[in-house]
C-alpha atoms as a PDB file:
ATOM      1  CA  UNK A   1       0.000   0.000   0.000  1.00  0.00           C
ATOM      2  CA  UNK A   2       1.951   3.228  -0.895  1.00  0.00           C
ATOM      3  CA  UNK A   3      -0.052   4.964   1.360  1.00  0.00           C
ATOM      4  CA  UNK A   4      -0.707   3.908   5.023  1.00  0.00           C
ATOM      5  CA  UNK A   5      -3.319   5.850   7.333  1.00  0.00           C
ATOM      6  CA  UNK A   6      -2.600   5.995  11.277  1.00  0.00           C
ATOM      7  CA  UNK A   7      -4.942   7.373  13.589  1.00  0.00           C
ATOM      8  CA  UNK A   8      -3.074  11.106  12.600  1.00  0.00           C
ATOM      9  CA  UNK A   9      -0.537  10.227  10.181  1.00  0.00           C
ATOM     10  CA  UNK A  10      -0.414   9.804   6.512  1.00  0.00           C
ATOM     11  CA  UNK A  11       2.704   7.309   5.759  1.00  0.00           C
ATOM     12  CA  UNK A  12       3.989   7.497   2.222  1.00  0.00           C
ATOM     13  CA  UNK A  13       5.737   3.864   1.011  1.00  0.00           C
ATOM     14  CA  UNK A  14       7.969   4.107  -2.224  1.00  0.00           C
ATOM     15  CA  UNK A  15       5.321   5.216  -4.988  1.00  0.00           C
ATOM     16  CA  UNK A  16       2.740   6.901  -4.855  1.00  0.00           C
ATOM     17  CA  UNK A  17       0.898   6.539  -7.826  1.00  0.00           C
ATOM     18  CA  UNK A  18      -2.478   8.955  -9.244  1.00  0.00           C
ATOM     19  CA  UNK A  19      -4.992   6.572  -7.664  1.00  0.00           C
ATOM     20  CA  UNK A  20      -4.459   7.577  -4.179  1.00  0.00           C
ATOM     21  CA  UNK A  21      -5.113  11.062  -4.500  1.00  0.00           C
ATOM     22  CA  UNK A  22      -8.471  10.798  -4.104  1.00  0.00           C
ATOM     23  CA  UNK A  23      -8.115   8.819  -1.175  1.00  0.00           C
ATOM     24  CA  UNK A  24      -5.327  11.613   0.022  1.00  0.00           C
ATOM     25  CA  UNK A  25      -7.628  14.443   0.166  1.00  0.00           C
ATOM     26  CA  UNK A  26     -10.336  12.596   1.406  1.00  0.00           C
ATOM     27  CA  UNK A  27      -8.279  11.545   4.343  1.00  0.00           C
ATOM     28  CA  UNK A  28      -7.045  15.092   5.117  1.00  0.00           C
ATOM     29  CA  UNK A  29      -9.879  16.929   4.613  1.00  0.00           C
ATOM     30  CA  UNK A  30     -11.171  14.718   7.803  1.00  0.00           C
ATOM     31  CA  UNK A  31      -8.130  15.135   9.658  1.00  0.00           C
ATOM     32  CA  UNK A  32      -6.686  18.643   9.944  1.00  0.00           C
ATOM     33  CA  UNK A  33      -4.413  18.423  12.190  1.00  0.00           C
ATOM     34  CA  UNK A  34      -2.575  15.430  10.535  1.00  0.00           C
ATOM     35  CA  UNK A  35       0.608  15.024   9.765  1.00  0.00           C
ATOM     36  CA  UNK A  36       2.487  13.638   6.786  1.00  0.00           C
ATOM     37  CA  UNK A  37       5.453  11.273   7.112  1.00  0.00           C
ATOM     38  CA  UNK A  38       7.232  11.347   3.568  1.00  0.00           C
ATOM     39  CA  UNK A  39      10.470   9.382   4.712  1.00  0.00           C
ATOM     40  CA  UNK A  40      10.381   6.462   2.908  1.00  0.00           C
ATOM     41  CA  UNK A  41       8.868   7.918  -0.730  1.00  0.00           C
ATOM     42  CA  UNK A  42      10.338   7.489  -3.656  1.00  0.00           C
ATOM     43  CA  UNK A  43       8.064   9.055  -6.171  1.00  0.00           C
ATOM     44  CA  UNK A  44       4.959  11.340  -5.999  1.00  0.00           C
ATOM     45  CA  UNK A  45       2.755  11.570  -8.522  1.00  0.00           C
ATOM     46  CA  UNK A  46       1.493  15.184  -9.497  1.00  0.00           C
ATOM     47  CA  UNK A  47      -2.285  14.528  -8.174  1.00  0.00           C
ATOM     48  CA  UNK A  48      -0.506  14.043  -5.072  1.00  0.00           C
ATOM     49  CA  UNK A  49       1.761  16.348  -5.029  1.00  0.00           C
ATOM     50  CA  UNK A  50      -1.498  18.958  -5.268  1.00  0.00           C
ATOM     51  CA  UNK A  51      -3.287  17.439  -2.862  1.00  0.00           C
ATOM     52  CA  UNK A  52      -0.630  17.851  -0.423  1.00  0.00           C
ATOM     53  CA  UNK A  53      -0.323  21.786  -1.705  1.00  0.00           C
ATOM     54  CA  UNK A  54      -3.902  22.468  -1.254  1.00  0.00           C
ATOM     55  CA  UNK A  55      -4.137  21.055   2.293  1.00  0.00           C
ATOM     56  CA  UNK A  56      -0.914  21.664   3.502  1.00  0.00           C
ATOM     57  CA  UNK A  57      -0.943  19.589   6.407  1.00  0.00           C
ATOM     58  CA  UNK A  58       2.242  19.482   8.953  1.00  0.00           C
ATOM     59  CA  UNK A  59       5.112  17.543   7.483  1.00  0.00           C
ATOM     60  CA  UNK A  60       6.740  14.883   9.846  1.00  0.00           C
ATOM     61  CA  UNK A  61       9.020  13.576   7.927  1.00  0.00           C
ATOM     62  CA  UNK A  62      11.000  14.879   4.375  1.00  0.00           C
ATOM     63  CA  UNK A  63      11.936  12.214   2.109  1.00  0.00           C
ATOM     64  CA  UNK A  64      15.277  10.344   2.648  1.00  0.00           C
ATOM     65  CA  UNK A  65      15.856  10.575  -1.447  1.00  0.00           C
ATOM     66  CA  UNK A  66      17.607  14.498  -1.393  1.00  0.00           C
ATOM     67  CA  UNK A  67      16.509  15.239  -5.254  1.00  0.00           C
ATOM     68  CA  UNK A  68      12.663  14.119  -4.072  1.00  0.00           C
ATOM     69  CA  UNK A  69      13.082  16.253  -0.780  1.00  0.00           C
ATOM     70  CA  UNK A  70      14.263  19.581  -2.763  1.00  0.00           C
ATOM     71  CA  UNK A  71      11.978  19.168  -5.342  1.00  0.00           C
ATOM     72  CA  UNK A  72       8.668  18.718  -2.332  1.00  0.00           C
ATOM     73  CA  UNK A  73      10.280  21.177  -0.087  1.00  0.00           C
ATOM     74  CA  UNK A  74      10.275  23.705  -2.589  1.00  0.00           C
ATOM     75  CA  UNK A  75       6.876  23.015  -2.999  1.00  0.00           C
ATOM     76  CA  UNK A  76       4.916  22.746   0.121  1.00  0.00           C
ATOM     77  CA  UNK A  77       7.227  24.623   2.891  1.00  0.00           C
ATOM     78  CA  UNK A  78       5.419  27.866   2.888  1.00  0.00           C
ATOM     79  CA  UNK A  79       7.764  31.190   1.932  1.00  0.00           C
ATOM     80  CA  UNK A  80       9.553  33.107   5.119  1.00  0.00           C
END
């Protein structure tokens, strides 16, 4: 599953693929105050990737893959 729900935390597994975006936003738009563990991702696809974007929930993790964590961070942490 490249996506396993916890009680408050979204877990991303190696690739996450279009077909659980829908499940994504579903999931955070009933838990705002969850968090997002991206530490063992490989790939995001784009759905997700906009999902993420328009609910910006709390990252726990960054990816352990740099090139993946530079290309999200630059994304979703919010300008200073």
């Amino acid at each position: 599953m490249p996506i396993e729900f916890k009680k408050n935390r979204a877990v991303f597994h190696d690739v996450v693929v279009v077909e659980e975006a829908e499940g994504l936003l579903d999931w955070l738009q009933n838990k705002p105050a969850a968090k997002v563990d991206l530490f063992a991702c490989r790939h995001v696809h784009t759905a997700n990737l906009q999902v993420l974007m328009a609910a910006r929930p709390e990252i726990a993790r960054w990816p352990e893959d740099m090139e993946l964590r530079a290309w999200l961070e630059s994304a979703l942490k919010p300008a200073s």
